[in-house]
PDB file of N, CA and C in Angstrom:
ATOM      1  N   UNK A   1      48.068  89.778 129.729  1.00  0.00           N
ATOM      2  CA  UNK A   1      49.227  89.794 130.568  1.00  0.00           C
ATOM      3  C   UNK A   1      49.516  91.232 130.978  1.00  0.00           C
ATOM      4  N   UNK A   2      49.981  91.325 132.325  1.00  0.00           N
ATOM      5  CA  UNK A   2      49.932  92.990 132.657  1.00  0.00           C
ATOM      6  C   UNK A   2      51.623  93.005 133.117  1.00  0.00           C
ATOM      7  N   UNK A   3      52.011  94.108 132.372  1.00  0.00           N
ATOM      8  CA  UNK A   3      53.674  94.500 132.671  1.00  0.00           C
ATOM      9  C   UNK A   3      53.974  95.528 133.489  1.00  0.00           C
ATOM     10  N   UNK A   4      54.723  95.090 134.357  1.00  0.00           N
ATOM     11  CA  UNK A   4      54.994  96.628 135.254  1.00  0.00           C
ATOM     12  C   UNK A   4      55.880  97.406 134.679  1.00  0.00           C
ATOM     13  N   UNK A   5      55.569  98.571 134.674  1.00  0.00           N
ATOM     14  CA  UNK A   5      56.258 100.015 133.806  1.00  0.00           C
ATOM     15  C   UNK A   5      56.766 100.715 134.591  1.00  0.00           C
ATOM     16  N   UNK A   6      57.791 101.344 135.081  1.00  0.00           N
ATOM     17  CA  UNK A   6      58.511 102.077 135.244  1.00  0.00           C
ATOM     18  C   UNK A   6      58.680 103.213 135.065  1.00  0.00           C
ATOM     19  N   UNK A   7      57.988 104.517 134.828  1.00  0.00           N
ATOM     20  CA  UNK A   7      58.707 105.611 134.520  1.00  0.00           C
ATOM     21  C   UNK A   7      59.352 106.600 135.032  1.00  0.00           C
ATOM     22  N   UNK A   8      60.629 106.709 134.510  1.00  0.00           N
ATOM     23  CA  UNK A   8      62.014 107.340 135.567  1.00  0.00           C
ATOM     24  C   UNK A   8      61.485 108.914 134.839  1.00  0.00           C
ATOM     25  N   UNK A   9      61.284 110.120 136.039  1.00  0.00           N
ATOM     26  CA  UNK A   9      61.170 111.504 135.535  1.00  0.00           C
ATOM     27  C   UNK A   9      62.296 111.791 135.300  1.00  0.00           C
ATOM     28  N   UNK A  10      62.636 112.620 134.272  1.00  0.00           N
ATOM     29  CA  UNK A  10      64.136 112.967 134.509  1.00  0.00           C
ATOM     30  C   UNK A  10      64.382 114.366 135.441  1.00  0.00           C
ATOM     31  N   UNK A  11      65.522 114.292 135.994  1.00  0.00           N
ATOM     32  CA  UNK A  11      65.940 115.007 137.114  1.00  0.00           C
ATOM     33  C   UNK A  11      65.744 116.441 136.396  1.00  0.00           C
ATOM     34  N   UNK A  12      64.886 117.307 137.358  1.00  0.00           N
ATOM     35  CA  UNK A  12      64.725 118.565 136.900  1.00  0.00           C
ATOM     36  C   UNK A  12      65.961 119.878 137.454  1.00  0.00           C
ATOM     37  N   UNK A  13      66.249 120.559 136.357  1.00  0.00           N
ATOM     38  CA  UNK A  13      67.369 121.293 137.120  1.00  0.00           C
ATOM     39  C   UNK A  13      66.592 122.581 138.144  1.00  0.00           C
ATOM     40  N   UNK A  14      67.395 123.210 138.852  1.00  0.00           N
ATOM     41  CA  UNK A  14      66.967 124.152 140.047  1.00  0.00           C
ATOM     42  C   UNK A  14      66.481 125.282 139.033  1.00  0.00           C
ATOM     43  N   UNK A  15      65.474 125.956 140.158  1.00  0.00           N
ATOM     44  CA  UNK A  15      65.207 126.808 139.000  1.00  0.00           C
ATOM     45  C   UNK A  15      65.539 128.240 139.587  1.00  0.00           C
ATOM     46  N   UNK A  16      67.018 128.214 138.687  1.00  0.00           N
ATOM     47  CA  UNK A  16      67.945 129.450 138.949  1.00  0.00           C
ATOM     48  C   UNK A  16      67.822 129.792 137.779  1.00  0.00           C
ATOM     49  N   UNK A  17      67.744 131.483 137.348  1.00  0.00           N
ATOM     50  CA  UNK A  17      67.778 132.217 136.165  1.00  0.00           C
ATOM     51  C   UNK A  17      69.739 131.859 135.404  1.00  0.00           C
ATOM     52  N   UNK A  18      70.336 131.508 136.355  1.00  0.00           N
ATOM     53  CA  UNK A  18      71.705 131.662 136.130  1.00  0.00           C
ATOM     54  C   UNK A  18      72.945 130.307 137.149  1.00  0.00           C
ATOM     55  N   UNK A  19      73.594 129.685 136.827  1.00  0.00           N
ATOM     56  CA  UNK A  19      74.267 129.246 137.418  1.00  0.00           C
ATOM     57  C   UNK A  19      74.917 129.548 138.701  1.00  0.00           C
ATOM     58  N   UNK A  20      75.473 129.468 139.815  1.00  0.00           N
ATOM     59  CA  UNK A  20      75.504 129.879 141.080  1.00  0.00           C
ATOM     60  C   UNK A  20      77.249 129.476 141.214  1.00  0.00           C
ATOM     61  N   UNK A  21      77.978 130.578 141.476  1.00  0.00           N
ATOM     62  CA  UNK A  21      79.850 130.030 141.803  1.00  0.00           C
ATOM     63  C   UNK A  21      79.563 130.166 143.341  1.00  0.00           C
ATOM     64  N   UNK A  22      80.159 129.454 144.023  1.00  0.00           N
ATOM     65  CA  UNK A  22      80.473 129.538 145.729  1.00  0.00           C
ATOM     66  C   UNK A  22      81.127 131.116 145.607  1.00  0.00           C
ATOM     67  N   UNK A  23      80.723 131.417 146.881  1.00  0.00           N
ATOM     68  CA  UNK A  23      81.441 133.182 147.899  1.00  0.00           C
ATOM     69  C   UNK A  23      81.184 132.509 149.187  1.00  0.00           C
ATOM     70  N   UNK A  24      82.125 133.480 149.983  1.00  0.00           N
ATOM     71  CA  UNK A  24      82.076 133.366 151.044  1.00  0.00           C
ATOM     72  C   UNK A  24      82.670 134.846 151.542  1.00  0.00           C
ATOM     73  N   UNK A  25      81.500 135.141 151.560  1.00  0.00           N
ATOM     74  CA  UNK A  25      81.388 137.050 151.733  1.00  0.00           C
ATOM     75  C   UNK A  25      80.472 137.648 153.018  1.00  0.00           C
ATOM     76  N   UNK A  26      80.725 138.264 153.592  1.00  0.00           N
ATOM     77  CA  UNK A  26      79.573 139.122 154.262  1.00  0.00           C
ATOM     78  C   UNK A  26      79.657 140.374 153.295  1.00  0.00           C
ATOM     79  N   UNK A  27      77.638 139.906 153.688  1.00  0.00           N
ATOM     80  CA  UNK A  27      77.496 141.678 152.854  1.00  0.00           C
ATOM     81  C   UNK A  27      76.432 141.715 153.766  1.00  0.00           C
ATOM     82  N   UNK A  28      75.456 142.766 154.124  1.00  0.00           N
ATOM     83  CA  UNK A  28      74.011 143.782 154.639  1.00  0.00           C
ATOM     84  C   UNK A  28      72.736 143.132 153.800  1.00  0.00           C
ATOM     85  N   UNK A  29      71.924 142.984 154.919  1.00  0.00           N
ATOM     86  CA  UNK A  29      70.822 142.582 154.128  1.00  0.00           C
ATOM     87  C   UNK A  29      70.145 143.613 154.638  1.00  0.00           C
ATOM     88  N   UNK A  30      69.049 144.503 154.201  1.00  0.00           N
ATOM     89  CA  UNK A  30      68.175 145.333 154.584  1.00  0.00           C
ATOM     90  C   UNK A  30      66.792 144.867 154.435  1.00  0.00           C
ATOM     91  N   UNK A  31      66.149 144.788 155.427  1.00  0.00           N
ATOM     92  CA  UNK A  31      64.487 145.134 154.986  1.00  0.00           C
ATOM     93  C   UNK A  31      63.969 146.495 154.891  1.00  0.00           C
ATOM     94  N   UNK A  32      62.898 146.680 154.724  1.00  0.00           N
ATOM     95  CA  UNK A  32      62.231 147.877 154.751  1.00  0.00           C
ATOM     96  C   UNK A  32      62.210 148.471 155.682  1.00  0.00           C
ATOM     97  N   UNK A  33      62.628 150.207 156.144  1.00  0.00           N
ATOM     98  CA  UNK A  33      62.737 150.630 157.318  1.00  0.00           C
ATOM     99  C   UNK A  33      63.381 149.324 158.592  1.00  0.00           C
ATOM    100  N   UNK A  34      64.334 149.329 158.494  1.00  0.00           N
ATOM    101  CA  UNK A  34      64.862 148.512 159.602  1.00  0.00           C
ATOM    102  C   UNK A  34      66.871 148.478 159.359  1.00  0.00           C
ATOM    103  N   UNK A  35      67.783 148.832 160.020  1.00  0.00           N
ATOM    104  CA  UNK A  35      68.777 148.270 159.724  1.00  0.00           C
ATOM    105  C   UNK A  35      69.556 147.099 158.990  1.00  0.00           C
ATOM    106  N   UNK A  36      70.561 147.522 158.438  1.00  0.00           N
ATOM    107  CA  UNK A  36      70.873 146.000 157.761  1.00  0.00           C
ATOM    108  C   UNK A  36      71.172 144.851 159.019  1.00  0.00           C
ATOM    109  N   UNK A  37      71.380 143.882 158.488  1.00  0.00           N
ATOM    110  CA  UNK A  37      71.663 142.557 159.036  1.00  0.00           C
ATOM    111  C   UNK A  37      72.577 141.995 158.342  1.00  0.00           C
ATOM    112  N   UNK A  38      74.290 141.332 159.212  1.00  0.00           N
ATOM    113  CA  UNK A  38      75.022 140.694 158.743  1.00  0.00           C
ATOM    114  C   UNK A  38      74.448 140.034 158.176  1.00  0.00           C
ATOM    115  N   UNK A  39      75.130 139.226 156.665  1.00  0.00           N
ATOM    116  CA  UNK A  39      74.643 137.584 156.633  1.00  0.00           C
ATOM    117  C   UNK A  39      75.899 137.389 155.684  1.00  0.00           C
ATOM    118  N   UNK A  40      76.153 135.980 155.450  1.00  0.00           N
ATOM    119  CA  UNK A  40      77.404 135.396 154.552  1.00  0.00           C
ATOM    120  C   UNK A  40      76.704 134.402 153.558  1.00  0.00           C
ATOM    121  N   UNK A  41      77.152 135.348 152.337  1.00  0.00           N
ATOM    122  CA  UNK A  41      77.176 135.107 150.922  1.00  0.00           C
ATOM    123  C   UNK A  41      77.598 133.834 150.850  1.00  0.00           C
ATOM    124  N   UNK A  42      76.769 132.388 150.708  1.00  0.00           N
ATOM    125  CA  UNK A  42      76.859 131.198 150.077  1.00  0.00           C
ATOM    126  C   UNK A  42      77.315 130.587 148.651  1.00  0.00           C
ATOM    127  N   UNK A  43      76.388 131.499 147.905  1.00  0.00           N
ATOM    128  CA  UNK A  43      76.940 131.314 146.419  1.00  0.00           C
ATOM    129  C   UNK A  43      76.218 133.406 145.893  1.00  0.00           C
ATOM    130  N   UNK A  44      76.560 132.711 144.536  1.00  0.00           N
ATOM    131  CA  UNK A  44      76.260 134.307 143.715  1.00  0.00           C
ATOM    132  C   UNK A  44      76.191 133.662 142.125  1.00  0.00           C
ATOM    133  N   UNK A  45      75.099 134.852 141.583  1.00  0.00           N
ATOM    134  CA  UNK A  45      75.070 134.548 140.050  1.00  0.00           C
ATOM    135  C   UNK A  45      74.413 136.170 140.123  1.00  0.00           C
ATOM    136  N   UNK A  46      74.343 136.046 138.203  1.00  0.00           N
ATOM    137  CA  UNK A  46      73.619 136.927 138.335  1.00  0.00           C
ATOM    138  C   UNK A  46      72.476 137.395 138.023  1.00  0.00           C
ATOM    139  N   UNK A  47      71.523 136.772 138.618  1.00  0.00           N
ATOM    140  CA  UNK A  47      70.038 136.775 139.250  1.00  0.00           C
ATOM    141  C   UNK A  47      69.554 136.465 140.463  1.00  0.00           C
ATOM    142  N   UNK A  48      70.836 135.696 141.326  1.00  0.00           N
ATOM    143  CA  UNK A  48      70.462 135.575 142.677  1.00  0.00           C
ATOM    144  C   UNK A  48      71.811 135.190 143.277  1.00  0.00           C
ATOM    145  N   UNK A  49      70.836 135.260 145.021  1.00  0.00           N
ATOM    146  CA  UNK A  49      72.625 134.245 145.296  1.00  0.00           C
ATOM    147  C   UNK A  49      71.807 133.747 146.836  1.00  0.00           C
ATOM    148  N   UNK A  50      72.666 132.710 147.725  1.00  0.00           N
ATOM    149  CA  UNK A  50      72.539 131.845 148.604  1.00  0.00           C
ATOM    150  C   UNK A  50      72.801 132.635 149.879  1.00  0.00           C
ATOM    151  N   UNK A  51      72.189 132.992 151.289  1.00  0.00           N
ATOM    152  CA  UNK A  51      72.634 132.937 152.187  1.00  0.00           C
ATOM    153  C   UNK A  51      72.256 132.441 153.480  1.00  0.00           C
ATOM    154  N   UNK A  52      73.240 132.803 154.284  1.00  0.00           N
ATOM    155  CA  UNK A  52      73.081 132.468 155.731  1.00  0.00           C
ATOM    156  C   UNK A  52      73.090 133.779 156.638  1.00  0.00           C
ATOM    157  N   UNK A  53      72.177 133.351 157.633  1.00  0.00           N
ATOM    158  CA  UNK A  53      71.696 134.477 158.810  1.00  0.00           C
ATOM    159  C   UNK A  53      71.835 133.869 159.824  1.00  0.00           C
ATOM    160  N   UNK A  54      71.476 134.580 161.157  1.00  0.00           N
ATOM    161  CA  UNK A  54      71.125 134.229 162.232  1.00  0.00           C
ATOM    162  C   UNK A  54      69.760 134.715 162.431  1.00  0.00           C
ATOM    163  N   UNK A  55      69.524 136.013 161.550  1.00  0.00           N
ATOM    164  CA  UNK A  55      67.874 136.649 161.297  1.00  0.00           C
ATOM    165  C   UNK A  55      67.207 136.365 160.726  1.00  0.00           C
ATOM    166  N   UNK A  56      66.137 135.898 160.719  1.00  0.00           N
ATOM    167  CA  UNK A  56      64.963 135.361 159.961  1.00  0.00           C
ATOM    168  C   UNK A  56      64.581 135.929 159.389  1.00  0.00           C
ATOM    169  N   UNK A  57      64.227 135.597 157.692  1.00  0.00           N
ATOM    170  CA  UNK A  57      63.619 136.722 156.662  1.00  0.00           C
ATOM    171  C   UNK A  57      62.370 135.915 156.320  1.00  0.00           C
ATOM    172  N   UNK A  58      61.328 136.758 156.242  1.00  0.00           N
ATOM    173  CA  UNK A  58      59.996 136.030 155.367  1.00  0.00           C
ATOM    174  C   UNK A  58      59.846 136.038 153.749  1.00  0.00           C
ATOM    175  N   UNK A  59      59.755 134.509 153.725  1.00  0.00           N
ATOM    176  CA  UNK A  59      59.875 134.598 151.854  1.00  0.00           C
ATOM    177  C   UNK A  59      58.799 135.418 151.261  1.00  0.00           C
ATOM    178  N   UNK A  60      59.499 135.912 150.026  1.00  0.00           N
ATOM    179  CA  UNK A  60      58.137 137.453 149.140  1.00  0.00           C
ATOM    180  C   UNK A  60      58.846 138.227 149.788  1.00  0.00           C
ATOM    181  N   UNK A  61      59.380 139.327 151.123  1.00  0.00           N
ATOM    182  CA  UNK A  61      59.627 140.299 151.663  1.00  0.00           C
ATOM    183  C   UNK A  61      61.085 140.823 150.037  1.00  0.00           C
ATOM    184  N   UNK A  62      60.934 142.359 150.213  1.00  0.00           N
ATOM    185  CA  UNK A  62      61.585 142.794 149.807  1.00  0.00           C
ATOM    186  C   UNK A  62      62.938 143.457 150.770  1.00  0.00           C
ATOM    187  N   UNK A  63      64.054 142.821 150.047  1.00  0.00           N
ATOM    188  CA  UNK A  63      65.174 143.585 150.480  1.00  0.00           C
ATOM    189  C   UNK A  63      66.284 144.581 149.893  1.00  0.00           C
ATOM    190  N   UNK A  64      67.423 144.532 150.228  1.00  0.00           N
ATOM    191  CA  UNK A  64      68.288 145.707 149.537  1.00  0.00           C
ATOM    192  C   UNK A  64      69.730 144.421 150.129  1.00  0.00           C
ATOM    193  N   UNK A  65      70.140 144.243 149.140  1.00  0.00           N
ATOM    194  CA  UNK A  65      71.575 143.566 149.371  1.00  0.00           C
ATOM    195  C   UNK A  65      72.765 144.715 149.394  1.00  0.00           C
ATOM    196  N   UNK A  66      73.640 144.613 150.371  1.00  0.00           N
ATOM    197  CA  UNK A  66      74.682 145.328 150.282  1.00  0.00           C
ATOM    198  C   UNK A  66      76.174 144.742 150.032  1.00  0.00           C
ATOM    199  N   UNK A  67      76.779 144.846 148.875  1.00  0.00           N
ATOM    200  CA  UNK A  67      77.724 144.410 148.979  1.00  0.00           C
ATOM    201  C   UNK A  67      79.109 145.251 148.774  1.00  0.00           C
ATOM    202  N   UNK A  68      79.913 145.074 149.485  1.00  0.00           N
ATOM    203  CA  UNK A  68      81.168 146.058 149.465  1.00  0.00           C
ATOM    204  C   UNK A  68      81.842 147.012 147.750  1.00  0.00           C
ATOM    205  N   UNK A  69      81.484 147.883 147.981  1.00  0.00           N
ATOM    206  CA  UNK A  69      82.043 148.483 146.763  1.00  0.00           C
ATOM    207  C   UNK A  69      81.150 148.611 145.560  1.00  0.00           C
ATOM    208  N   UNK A  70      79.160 148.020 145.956  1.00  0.00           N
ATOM    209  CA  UNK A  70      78.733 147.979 145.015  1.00  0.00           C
ATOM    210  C   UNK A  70      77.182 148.443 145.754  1.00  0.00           C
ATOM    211  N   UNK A  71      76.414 149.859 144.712  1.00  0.00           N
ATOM    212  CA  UNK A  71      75.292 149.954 145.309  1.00  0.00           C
ATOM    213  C   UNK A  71      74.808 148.985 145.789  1.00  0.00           C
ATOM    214  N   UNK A  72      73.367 149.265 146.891  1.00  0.00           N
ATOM    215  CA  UNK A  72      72.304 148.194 147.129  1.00  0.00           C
ATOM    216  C   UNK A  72      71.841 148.085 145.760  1.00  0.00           C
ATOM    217  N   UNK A  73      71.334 146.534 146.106  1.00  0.00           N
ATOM    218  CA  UNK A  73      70.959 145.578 144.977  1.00  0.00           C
ATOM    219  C   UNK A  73      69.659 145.104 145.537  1.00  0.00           C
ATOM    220  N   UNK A  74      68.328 145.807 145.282  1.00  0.00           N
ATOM    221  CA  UNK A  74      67.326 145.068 145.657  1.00  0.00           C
ATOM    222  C   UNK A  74      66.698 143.527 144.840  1.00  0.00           C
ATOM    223  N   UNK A  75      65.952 142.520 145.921  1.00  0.00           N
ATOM    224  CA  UNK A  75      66.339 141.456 145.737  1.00  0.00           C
ATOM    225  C   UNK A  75      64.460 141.099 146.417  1.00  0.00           C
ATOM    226  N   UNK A  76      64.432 139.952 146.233  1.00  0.00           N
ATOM    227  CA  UNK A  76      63.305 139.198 147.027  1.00  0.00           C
ATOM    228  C   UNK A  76      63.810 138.070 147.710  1.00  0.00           C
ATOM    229  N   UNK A  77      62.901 137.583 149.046  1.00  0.00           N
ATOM    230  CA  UNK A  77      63.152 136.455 149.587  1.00  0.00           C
ATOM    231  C   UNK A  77      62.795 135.028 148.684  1.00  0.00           C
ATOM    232  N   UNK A  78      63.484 134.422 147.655  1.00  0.00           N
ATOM    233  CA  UNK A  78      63.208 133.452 147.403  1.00  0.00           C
ATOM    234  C   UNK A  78      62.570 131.912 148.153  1.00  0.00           C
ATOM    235  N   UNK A  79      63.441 131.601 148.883  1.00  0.00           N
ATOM    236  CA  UNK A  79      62.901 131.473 150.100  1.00  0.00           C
ATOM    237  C   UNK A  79      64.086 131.378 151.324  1.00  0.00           C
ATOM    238  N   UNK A  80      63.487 130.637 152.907  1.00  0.00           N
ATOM    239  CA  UNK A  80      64.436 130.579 154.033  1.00  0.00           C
ATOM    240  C   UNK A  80      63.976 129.855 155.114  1.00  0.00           C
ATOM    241  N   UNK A  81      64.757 128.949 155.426  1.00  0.00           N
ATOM    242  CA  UNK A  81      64.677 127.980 156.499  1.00  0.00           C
ATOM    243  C   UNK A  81      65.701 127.525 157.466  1.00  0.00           C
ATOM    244  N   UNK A  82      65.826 127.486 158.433  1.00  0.00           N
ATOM    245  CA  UNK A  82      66.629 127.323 159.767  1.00  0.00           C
ATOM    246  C   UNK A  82      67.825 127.576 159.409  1.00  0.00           C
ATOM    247  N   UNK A  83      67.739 129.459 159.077  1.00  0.00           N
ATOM    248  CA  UNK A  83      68.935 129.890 159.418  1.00  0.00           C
ATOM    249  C   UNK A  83      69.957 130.100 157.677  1.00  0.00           C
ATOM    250  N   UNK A  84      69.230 129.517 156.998  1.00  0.00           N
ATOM    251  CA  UNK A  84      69.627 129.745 155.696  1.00  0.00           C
ATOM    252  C   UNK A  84      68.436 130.067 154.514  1.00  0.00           C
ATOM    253  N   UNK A  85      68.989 130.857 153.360  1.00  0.00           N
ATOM    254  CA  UNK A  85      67.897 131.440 152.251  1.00  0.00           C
ATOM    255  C   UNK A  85      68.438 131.938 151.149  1.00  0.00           C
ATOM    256  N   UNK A  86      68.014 132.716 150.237  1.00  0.00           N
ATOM    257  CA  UNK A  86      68.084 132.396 148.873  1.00  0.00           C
ATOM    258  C   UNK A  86      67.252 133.833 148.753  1.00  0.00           C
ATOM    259  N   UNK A  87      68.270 134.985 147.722  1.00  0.00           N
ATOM    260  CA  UNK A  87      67.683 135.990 146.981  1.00  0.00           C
ATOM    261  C   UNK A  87      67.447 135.497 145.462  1.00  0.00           C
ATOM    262  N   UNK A  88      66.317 136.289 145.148  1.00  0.00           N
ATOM    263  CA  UNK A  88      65.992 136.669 143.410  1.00  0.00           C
ATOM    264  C   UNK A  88      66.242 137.925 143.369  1.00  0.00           C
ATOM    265  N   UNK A  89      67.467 138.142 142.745  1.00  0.00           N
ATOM    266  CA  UNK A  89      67.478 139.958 142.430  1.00  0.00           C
ATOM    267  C   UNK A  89      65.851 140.563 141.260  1.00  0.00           C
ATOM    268  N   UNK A  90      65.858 141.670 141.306  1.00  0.00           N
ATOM    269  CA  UNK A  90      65.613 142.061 141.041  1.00  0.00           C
ATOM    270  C   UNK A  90      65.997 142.611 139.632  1.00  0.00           C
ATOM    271  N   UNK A  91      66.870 143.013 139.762  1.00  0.00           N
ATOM    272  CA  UNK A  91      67.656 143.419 138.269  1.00  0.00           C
ATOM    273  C   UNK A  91      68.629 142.314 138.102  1.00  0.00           C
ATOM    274  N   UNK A  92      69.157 141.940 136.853  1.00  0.00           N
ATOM    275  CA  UNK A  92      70.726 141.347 136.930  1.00  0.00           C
ATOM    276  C   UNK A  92      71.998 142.097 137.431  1.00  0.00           C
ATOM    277  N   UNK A  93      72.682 141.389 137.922  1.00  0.00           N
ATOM    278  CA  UNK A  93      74.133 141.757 137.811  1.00  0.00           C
ATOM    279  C   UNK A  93      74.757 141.511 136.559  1.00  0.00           C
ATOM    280  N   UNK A  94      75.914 142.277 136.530  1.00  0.00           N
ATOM    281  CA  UNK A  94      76.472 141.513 135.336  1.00  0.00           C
ATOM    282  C   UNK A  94      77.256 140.728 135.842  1.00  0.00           C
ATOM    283  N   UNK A  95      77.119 139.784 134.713  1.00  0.00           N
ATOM    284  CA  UNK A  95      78.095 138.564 134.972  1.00  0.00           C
ATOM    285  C   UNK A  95      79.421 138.725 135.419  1.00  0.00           C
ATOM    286  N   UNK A  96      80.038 139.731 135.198  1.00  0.00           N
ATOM    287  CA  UNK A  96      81.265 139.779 135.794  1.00  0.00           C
ATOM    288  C   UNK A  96      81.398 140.439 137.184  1.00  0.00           C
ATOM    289  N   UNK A  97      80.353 141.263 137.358  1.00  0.00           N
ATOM    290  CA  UNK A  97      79.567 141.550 139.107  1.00  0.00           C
ATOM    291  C   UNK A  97      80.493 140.843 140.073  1.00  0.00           C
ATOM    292  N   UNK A  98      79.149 139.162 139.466  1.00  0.00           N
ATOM    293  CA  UNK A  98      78.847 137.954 140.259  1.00  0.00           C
ATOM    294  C   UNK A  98      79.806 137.501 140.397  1.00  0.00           C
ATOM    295  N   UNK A  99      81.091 137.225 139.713  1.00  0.00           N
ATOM    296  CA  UNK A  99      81.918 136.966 139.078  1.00  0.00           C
ATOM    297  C   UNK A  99      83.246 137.041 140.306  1.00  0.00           C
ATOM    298  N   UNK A 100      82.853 138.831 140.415  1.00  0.00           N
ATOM    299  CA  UNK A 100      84.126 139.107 141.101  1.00  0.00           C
ATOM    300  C   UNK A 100      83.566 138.813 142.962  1.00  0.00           C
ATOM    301  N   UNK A 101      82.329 138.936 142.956  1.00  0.00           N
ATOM    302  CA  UNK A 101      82.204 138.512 144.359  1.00  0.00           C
ATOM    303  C   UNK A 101      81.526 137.112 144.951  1.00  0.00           C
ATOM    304  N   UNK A 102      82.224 136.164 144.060  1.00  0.00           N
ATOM    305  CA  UNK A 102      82.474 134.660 144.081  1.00  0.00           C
ATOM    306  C   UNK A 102      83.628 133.982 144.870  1.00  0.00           C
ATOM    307  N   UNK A 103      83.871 132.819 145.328  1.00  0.00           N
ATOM    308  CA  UNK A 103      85.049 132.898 145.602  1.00  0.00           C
ATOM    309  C   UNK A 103      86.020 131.509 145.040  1.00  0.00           C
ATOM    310  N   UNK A 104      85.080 131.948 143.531  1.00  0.00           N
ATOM    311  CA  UNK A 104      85.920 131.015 142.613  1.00  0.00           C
ATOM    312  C   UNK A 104      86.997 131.724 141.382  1.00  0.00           C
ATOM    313  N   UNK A 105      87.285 132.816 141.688  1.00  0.00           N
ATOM    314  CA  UNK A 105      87.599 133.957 140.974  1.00  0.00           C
ATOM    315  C   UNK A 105      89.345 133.063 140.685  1.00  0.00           C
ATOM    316  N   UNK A 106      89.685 132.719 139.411  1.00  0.00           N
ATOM    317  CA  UNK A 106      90.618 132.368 139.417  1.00  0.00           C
ATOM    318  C   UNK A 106      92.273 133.205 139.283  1.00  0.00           C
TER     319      UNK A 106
END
């Protein structure tokens, strides 16, 4: 007799070094030799964070995040697609960094 089996994968979580709070920030994105570029801060942690452009970044490219009141933060293109993308810092922030340029800051 043959039984049909089922096996449910279990849901894998994202693979973020760190949990992600919503922002809704402009900060500078820099590439290499080239001016920054607006973009608005989606989320933030501290190992990466979420954004949106109107400029297209190529995933792997190295950048320099700028955010108000805090050196550049170089970062990699995690990745990016129509108009939205995703850094891997480079170094951590500290948690309280990420923290304060969230915009779940209670």
């Amino acid at each position: 007799m043959k039984v049909a089996a089922q096996i449910d994968a279990p849901e894998t979580p994202e693979n973020r070094g760190a949990p992600r709070k919503r922002a809704n920030r402009m900060a500078g994105l820099r590439q290499r030799k080239q001016p920054p570029e607006m973009i608005q801060l989606m989320d933030i942690s501290a190992t990466g964070c979420g954004f949106r452009s109107r400029w297209p970044f190529t995933v792997g490219d190295r950048v320099w995040l700028s955010l108000p009141g805090l050196e550049t933060w170089a970062a990699t293109i995690a990745w990016y697609e129509d108009g939205r993308g995703g850094l891997q810092f480079e170094s951590r922030l500290h948690p309280m960094v990420a923290e304060r340029y969230s915009s779940e800051m209670g």
